[in-house]
PDB file of N, CA and C in Angstrom:
ATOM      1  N   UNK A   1       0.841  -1.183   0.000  1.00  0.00           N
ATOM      2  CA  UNK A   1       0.000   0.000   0.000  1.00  0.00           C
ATOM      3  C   UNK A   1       0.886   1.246   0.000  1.00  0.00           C
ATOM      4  N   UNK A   2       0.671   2.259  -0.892  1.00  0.00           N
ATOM      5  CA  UNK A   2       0.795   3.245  -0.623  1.00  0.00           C
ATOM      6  C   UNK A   2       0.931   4.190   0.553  1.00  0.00           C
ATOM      7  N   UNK A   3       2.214   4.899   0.823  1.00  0.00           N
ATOM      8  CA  UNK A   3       2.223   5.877   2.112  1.00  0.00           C
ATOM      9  C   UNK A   3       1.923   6.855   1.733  1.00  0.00           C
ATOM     10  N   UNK A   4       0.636   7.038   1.711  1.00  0.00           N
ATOM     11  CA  UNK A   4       0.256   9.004   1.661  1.00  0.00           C
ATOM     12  C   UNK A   4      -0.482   9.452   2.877  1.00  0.00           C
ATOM     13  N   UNK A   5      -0.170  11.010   2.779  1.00  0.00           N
ATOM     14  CA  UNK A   5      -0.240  11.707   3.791  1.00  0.00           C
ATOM     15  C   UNK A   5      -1.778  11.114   4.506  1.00  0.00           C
ATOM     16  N   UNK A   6      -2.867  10.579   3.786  1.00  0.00           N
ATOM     17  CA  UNK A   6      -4.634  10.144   4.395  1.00  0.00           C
ATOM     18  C   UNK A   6      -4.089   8.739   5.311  1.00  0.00           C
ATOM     19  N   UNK A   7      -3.251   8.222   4.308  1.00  0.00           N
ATOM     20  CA  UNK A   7      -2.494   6.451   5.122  1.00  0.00           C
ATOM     21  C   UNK A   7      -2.074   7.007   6.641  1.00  0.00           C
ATOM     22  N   UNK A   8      -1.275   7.946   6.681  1.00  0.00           N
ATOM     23  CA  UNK A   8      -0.162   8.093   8.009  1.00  0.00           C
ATOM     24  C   UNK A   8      -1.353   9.114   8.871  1.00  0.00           C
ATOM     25  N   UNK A   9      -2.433  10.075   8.713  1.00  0.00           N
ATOM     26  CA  UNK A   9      -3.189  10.801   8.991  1.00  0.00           C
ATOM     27  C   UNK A   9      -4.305   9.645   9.417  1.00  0.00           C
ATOM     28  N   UNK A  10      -4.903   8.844   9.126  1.00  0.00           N
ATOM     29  CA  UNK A  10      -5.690   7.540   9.875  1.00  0.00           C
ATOM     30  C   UNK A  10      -4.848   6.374  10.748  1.00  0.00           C
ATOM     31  N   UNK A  11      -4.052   6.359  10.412  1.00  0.00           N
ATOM     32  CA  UNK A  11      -3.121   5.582  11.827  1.00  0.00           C
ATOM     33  C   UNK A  11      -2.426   6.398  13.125  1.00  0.00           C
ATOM     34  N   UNK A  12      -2.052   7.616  12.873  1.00  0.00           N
ATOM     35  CA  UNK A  12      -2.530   8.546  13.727  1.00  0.00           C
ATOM     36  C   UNK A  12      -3.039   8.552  14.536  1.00  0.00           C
ATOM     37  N   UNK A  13      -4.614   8.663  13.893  1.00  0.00           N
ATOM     38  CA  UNK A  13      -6.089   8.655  14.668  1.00  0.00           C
ATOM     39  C   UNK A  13      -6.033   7.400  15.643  1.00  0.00           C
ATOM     40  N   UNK A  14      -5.665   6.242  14.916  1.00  0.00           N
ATOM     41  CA  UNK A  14      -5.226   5.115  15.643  1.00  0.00           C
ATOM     42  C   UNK A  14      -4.811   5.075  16.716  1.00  0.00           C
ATOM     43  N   UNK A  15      -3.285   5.489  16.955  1.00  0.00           N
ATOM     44  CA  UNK A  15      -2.297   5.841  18.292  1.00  0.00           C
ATOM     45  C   UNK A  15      -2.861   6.829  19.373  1.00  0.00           C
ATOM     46  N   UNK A  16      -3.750   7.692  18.347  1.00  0.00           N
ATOM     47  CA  UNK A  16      -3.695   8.764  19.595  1.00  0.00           C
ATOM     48  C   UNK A  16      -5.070   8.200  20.464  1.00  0.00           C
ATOM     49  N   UNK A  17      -5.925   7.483  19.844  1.00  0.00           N
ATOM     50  CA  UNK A  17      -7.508   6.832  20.331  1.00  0.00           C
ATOM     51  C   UNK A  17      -6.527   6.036  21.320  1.00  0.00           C
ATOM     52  N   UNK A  18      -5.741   4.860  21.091  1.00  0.00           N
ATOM     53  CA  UNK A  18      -4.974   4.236  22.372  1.00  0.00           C
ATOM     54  C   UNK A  18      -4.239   4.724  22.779  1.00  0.00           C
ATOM     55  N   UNK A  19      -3.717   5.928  22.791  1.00  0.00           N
ATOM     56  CA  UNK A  19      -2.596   6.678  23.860  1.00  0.00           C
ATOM     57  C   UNK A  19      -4.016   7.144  24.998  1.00  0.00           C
ATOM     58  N   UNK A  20      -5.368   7.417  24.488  1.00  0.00           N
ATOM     59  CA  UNK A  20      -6.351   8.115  25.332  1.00  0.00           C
ATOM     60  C   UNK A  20      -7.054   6.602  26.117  1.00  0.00           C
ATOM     61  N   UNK A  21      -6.987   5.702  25.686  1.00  0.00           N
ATOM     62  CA  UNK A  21      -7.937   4.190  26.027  1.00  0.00           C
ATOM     63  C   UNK A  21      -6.942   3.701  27.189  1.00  0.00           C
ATOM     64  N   UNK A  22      -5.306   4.096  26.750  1.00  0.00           N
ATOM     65  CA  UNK A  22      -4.929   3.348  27.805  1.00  0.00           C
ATOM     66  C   UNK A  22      -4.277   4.418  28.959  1.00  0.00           C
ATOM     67  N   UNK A  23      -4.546   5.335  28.833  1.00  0.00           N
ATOM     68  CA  UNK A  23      -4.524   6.353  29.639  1.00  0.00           C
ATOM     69  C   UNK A  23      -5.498   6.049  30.922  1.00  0.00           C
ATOM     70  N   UNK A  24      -7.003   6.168  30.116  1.00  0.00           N
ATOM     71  CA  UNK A  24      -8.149   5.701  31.273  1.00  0.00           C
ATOM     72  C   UNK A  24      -7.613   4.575  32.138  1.00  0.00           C
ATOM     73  N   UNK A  25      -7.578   3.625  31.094  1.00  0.00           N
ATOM     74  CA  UNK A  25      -6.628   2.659  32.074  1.00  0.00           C
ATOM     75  C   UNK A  25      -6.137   2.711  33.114  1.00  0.00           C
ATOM     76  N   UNK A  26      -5.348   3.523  33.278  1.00  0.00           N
ATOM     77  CA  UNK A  26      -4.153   3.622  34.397  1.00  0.00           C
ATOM     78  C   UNK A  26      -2.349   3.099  33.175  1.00  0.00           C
ATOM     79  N   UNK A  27      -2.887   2.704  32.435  1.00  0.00           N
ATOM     80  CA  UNK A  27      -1.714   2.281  31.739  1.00  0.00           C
ATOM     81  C   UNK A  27      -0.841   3.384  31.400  1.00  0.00           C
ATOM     82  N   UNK A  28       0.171   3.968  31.832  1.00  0.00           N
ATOM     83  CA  UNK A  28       0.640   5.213  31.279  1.00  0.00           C
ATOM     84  C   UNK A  28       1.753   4.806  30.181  1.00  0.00           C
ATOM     85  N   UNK A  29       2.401   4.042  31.415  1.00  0.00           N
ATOM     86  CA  UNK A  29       3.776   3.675  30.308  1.00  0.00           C
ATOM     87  C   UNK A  29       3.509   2.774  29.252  1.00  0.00           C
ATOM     88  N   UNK A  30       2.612   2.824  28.881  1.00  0.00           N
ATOM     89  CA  UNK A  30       1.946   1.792  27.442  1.00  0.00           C
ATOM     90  C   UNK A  30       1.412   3.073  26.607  1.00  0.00           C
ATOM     91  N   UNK A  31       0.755   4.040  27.295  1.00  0.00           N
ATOM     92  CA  UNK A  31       0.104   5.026  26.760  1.00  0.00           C
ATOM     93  C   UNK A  31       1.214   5.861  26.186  1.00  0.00           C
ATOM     94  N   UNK A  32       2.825   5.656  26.755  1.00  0.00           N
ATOM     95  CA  UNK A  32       4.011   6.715  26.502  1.00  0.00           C
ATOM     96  C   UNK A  32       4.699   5.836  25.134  1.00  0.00           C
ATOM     97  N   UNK A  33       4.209   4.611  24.939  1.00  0.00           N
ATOM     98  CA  UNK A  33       4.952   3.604  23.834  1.00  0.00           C
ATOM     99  C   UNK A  33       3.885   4.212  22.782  1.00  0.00           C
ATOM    100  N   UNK A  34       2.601   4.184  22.863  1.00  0.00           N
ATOM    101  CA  UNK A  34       1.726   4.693  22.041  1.00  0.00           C
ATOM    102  C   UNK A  34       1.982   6.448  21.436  1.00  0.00           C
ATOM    103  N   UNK A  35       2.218   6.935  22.225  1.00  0.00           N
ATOM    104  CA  UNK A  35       2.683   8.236  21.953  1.00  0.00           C
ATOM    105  C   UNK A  35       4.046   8.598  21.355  1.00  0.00           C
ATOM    106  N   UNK A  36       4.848   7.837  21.607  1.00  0.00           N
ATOM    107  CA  UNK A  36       6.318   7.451  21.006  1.00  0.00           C
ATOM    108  C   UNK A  36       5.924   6.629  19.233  1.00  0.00           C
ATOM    109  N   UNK A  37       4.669   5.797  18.898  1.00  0.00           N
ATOM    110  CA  UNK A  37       4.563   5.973  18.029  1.00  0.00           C
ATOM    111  C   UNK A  37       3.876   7.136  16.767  1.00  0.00           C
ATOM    112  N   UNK A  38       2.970   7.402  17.537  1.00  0.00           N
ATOM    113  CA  UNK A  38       2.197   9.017  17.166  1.00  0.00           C
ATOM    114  C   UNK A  38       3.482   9.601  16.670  1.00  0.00           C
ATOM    115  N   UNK A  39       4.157   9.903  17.749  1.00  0.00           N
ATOM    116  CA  UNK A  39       5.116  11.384  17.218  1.00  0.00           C
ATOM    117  C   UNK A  39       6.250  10.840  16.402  1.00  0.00           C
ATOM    118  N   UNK A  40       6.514   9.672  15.760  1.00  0.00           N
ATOM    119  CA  UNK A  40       7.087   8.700  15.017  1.00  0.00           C
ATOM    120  C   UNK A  40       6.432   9.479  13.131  1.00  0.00           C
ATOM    121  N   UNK A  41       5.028   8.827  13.325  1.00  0.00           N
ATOM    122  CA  UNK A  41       3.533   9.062  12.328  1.00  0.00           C
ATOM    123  C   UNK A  41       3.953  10.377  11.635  1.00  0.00           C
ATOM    124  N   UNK A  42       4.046  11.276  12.846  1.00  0.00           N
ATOM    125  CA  UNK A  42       4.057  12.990  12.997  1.00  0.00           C
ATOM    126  C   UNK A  42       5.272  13.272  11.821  1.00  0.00           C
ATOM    127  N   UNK A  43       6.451  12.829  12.213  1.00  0.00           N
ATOM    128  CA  UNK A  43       7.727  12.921  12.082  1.00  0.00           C
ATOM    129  C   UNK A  43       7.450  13.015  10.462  1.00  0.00           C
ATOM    130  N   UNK A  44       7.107  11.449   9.703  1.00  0.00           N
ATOM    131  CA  UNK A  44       6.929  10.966   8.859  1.00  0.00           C
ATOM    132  C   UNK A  44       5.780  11.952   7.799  1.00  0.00           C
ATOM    133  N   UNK A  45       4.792  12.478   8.519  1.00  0.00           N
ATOM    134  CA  UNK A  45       3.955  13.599   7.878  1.00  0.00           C
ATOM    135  C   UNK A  45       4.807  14.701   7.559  1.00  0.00           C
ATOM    136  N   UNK A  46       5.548  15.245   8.493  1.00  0.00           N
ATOM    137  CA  UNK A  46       6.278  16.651   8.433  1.00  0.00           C
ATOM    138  C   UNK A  46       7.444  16.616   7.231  1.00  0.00           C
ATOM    139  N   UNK A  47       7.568  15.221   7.189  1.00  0.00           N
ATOM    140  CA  UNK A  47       9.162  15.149   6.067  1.00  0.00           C
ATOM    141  C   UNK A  47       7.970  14.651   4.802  1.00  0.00           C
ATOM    142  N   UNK A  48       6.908  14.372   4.721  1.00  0.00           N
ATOM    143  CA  UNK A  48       6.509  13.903   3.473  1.00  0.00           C
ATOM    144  C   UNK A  48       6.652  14.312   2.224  1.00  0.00           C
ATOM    145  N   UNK A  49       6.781  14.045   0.881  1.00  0.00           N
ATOM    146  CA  UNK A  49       7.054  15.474  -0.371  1.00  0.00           C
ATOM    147  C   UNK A  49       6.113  15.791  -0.232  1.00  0.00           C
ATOM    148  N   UNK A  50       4.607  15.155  -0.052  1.00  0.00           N
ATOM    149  CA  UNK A  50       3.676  15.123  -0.379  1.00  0.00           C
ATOM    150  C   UNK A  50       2.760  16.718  -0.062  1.00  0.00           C
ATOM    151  N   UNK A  51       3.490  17.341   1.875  1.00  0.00           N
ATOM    152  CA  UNK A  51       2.761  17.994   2.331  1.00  0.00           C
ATOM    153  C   UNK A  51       4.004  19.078   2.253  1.00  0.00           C
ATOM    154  N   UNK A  52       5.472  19.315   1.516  1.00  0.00           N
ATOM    155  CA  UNK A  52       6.328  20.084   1.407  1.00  0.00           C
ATOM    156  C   UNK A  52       5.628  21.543   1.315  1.00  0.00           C
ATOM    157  N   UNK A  53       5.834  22.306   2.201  1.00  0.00           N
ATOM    158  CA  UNK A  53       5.265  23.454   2.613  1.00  0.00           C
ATOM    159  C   UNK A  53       4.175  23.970   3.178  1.00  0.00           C
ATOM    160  N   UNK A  54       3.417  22.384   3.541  1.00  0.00           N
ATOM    161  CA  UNK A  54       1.545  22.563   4.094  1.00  0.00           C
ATOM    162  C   UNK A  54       1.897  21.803   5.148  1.00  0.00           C
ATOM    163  N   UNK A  55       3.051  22.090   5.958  1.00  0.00           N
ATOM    164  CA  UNK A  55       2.856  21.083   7.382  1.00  0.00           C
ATOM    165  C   UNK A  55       2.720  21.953   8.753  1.00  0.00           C
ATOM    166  N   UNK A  56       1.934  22.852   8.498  1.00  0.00           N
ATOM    167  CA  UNK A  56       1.191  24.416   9.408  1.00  0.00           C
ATOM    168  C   UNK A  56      -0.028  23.365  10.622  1.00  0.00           C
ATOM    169  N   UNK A  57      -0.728  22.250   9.660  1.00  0.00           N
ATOM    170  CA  UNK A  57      -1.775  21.373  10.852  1.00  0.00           C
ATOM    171  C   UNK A  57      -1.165  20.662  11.579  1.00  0.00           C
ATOM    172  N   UNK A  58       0.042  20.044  10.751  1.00  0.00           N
ATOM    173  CA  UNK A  58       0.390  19.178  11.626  1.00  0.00           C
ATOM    174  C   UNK A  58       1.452  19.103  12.822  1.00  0.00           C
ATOM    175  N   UNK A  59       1.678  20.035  12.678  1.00  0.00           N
ATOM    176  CA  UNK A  59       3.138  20.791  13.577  1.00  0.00           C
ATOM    177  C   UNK A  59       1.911  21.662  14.766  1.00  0.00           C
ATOM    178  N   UNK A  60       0.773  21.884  14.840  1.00  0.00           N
ATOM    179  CA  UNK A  60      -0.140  22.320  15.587  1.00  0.00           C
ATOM    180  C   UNK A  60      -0.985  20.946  16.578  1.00  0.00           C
ATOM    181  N   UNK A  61      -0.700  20.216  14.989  1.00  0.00           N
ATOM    182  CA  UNK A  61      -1.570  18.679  16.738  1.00  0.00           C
ATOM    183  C   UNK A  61      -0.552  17.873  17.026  1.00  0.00           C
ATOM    184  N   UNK A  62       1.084  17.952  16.711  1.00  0.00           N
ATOM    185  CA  UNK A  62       1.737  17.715  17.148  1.00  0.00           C
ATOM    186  C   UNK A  62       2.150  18.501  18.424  1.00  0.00           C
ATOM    187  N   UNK A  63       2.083  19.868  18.076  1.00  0.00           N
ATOM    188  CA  UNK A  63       1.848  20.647  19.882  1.00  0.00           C
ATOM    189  C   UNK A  63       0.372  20.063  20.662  1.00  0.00           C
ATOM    190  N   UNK A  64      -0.523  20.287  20.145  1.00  0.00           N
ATOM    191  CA  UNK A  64      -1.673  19.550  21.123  1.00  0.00           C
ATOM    192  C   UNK A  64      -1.453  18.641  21.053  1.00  0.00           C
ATOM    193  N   UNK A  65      -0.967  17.351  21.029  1.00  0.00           N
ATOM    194  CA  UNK A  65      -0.953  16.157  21.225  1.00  0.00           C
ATOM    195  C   UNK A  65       0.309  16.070  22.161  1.00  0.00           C
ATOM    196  N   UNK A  66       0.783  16.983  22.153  1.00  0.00           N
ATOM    197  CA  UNK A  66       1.951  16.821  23.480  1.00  0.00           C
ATOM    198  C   UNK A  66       1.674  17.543  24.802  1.00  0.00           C
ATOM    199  N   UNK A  67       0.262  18.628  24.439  1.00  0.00           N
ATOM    200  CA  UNK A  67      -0.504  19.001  25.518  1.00  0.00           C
ATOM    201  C   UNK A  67      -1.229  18.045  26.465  1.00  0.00           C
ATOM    202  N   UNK A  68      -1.829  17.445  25.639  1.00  0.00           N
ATOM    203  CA  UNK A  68      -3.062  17.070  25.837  1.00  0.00           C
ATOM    204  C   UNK A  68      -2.271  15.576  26.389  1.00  0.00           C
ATOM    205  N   UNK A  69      -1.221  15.012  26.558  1.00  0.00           N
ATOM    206  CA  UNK A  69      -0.658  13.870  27.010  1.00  0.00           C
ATOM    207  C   UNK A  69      -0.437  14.438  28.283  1.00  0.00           C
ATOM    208  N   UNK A  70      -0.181  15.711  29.009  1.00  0.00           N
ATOM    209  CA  UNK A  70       0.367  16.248  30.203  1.00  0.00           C
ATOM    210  C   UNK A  70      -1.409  16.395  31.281  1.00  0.00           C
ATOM    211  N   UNK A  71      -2.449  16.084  30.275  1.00  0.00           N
ATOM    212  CA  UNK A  71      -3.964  16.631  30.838  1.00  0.00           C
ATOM    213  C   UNK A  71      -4.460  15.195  31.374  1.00  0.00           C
ATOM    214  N   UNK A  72      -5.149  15.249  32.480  1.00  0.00           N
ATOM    215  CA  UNK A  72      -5.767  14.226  33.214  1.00  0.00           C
ATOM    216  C   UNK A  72      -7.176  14.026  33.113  1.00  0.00           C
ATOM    217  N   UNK A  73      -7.687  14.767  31.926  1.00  0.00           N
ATOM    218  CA  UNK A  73      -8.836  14.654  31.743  1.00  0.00           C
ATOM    219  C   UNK A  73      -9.115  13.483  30.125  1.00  0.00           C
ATOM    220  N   UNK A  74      -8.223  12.465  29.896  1.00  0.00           N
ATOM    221  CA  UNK A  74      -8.401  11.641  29.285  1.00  0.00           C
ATOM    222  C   UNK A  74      -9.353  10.971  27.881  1.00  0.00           C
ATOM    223  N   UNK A  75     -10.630  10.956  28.751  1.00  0.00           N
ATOM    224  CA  UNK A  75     -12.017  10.447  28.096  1.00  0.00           C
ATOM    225  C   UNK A  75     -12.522  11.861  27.328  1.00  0.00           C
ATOM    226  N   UNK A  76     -12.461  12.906  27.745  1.00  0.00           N
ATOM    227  CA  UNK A  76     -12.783  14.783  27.192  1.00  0.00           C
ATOM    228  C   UNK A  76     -12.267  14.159  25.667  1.00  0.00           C
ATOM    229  N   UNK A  77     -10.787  14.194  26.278  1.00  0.00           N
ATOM    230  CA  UNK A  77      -9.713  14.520  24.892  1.00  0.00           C
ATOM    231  C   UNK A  77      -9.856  13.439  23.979  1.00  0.00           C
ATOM    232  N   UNK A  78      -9.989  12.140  24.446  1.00  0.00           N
ATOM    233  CA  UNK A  78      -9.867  10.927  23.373  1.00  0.00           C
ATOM    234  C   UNK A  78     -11.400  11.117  22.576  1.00  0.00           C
ATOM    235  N   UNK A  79     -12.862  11.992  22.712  1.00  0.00           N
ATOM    236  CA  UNK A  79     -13.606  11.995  22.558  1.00  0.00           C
ATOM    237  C   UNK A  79     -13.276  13.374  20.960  1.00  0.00           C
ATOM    238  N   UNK A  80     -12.328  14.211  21.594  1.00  0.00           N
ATOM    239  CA  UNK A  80     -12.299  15.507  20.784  1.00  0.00           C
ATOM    240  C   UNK A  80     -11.133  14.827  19.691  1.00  0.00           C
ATOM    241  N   UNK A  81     -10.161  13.899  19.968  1.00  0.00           N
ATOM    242  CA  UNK A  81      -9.238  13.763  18.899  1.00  0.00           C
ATOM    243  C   UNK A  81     -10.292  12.850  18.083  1.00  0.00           C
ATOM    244  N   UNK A  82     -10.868  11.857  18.421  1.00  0.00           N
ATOM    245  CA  UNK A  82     -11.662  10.844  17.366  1.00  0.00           C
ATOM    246  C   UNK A  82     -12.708  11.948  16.723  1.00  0.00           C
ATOM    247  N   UNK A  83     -13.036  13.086  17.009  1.00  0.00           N
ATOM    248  CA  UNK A  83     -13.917  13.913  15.898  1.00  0.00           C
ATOM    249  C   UNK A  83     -13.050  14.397  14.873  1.00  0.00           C
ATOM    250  N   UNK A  84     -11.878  14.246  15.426  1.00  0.00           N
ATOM    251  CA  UNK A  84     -10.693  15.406  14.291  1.00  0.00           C
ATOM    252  C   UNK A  84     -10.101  14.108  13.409  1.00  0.00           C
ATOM    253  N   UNK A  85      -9.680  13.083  13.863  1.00  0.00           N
ATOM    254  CA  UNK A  85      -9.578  11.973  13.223  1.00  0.00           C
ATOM    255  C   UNK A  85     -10.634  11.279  12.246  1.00  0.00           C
ATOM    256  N   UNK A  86     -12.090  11.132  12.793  1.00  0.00           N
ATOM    257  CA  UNK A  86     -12.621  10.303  11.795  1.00  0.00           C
ATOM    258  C   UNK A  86     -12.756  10.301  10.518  1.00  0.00           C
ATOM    259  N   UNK A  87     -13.105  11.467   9.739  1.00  0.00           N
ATOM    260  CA  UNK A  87     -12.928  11.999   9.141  1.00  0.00           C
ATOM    261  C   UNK A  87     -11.684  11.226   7.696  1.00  0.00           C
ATOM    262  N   UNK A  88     -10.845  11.321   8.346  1.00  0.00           N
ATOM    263  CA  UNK A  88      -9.427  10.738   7.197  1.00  0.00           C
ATOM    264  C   UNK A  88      -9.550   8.968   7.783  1.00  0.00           C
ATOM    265  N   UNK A  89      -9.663   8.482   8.776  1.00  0.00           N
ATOM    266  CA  UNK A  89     -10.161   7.112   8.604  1.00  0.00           C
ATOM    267  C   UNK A  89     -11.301   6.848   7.711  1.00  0.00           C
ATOM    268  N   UNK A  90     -12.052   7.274   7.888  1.00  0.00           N
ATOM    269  CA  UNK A  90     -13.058   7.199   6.365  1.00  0.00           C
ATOM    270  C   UNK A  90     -13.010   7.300   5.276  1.00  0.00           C
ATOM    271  N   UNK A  91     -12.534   8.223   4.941  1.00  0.00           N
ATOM    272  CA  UNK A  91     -11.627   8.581   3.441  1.00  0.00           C
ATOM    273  C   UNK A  91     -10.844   7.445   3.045  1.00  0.00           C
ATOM    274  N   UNK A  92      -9.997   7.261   3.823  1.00  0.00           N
ATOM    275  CA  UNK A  92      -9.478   6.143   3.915  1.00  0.00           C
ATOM    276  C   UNK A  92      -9.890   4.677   3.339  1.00  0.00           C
ATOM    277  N   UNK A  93     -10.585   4.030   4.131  1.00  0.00           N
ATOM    278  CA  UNK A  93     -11.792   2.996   3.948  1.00  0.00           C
ATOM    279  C   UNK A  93     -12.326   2.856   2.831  1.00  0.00           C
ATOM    280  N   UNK A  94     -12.836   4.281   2.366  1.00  0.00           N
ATOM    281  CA  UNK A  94     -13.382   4.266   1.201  1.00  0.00           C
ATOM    282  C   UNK A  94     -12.602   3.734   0.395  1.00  0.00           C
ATOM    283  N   UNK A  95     -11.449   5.270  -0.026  1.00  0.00           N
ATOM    284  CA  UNK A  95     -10.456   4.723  -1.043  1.00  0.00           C
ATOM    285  C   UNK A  95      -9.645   3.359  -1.108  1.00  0.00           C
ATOM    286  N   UNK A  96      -9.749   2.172   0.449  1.00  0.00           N
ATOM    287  CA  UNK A  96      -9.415   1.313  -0.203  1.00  0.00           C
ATOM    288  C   UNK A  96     -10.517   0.165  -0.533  1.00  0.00           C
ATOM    289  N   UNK A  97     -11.615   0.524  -0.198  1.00  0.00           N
ATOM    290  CA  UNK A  97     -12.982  -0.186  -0.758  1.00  0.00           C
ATOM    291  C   UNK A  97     -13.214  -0.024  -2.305  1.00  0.00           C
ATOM    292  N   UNK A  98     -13.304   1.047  -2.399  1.00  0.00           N
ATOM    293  CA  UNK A  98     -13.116   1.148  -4.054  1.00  0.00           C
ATOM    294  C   UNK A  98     -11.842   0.505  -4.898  1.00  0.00           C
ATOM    295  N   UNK A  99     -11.194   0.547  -4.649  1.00  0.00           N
ATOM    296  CA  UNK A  99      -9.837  -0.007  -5.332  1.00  0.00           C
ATOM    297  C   UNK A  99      -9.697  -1.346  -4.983  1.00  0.00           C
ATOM    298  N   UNK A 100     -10.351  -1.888  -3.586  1.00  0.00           N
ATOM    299  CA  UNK A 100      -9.975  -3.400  -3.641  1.00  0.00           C
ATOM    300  C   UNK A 100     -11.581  -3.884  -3.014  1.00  0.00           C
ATOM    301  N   UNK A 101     -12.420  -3.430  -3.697  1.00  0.00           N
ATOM    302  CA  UNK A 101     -13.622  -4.343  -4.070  1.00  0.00           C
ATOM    303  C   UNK A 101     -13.973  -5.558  -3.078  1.00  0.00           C
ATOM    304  N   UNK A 102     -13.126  -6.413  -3.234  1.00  0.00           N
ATOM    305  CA  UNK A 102     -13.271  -7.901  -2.655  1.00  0.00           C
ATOM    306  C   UNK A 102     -12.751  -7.836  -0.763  1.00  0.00           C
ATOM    307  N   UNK A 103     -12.518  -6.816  -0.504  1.00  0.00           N
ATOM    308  CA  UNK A 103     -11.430  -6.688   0.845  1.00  0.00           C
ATOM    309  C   UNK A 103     -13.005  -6.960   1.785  1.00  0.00           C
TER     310      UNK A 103
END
């Protein structure tokens, strides 16, 4: 599969939904492996050709997402990132429903 910026922008959504699931938890240091992959994701968006000179969003929820790991209000935030996320998981889905039919 293809790495484009919608691919690395829905797995994202991924890490940051379990950096917030295992937060509730009590799991932190699982929640800090999860976040160590996020800002991995991040890394990989910011160097993309794809977004060469449009990386203004993502250098912004890469600061909130390093906020919002220091906040104890957990379930708030994992509720507000999955609205900002769903969005490109869908897109997503689609585009590979259409292209692989049989999946």
């Amino acid at each position: 599969m293809e790495r484009t910026p919608l691919f690395y922008l829905a797995n994202l959504g991924s890490e940051v939904h379990r950096i917030f699931t295992l937060k509730e938890k009590g799991l932190f240091k699982e929640a800090e492996g999860a976040y160590a992959r996020a800002s991995d994701i991040i890394e990989k968006l910011l160097n993309h050709p794809d977004l060469q000179g449009r990386t203004g969003e993502i250098k912004i929820l890469r600061d909130y997402l390093e906020q919002s790991m220091k906040s104890k209000n957990a379930q708030f935030l994992k509720k507000e990132w999955q609205g900002y996320f769903s969005p490109y998981a869908n897109r997503l889905f689609y585009s590979l429903e259409t292209k692989h039919p049989d999946l």
